[in-house]
C-alpha atoms as a PDB file:
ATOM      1  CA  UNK A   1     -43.140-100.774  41.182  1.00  0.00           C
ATOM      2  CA  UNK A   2     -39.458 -99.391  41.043  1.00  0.00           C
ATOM      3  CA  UNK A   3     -39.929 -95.745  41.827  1.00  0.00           C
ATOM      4  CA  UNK A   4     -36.993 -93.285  39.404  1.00  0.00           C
ATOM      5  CA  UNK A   5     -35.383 -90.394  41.486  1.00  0.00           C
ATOM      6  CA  UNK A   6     -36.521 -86.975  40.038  1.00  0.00           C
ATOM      7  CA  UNK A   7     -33.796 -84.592  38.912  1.00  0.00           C
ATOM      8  CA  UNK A   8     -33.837 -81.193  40.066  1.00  0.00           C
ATOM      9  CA  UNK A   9     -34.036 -78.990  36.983  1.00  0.00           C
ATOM     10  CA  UNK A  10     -30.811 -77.013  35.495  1.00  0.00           C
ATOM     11  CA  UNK A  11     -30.799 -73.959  36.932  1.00  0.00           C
ATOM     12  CA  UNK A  12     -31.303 -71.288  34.438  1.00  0.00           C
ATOM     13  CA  UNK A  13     -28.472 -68.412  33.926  1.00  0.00           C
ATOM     14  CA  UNK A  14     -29.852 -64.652  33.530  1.00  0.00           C
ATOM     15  CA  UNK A  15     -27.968 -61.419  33.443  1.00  0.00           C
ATOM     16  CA  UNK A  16     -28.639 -59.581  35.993  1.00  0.00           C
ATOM     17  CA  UNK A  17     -28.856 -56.146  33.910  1.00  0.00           C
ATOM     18  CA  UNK A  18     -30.815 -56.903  30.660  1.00  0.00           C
ATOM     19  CA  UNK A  19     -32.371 -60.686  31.712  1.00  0.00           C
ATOM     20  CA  UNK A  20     -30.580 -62.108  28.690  1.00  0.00           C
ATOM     21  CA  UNK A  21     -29.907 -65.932  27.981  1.00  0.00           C
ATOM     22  CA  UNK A  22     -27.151 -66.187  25.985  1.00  0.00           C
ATOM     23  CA  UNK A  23     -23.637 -66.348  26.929  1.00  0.00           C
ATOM     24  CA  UNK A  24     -19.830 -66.580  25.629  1.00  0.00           C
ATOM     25  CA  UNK A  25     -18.264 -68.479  27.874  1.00  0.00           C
ATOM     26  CA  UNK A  26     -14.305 -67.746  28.292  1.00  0.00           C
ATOM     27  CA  UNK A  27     -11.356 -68.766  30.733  1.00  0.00           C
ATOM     28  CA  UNK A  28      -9.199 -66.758  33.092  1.00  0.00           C
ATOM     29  CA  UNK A  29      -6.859 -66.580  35.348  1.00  0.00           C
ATOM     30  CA  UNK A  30      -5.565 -64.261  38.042  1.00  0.00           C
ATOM     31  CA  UNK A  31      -2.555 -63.642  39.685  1.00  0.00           C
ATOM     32  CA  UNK A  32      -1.794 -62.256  43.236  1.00  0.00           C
ATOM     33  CA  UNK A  33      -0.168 -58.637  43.691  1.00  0.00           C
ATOM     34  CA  UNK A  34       2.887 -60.871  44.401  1.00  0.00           C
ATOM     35  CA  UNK A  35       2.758 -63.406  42.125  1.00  0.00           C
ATOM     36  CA  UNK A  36       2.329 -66.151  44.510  1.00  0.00           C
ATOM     37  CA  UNK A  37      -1.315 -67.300  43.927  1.00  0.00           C
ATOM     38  CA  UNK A  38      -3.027 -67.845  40.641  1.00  0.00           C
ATOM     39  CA  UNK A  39      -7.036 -68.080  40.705  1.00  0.00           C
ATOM     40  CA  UNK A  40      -8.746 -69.788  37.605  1.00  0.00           C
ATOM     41  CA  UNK A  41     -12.424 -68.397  36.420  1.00  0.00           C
ATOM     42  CA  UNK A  42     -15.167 -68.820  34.607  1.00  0.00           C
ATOM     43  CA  UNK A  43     -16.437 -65.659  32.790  1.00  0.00           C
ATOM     44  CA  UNK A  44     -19.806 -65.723  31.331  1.00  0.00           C
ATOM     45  CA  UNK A  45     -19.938 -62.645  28.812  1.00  0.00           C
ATOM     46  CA  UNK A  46     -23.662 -61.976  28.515  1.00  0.00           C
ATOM     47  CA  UNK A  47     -24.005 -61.704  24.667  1.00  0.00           C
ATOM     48  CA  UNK A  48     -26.756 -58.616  24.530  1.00  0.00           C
ATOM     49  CA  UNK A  49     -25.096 -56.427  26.833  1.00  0.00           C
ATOM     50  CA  UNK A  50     -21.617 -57.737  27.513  1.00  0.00           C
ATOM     51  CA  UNK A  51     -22.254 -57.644  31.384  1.00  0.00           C
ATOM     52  CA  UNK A  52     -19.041 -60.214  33.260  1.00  0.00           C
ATOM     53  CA  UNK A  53     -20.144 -62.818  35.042  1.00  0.00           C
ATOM     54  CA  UNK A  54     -17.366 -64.337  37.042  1.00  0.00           C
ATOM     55  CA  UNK A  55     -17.263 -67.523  38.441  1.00  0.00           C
ATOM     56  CA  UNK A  56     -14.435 -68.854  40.709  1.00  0.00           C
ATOM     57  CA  UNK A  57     -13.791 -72.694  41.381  1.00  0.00           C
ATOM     58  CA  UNK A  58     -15.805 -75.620  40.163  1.00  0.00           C
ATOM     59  CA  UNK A  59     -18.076 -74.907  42.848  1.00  0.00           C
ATOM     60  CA  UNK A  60     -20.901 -73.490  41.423  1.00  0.00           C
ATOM     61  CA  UNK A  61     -24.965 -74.170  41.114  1.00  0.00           C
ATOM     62  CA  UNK A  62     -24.178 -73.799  37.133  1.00  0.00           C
ATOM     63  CA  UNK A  63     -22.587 -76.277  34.971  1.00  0.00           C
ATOM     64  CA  UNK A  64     -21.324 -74.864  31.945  1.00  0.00           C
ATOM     65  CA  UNK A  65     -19.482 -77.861  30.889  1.00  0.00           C
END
């Protein structure tokens, strides 16, 4: 009997103000003060109350793509 691996569920995202589900997902970037550094996000715009949620990297329990 050939036994399958389980996958761990998706982790579900919440906001953390109003608990909603539901999310516009956009793209950003930062620059330094200086201009020397650039840092690429991940905002998740919660779509009941428009609470940010940023996200930095590709490192991240959440796979939006």
């Amino acid at each position: 009997m050939t036994q399958h691996p389980q996958q761990a569920p998706q982790p579900q995202l919440f906001c953390p103000l109003c608990r909603g589900n539901q999310f516009q997902q956009e793209e950003a970037r930062s620059d330094s003060r200086w201009g020397f550094t650039s840092h690429r996000m991940t905002l998740m715009i919660c779509v009941s109350c428009r609470h940010v949620l940023h996200f930095y990297d590709d490192h991240s329990i959440f796979d939006f793509n």
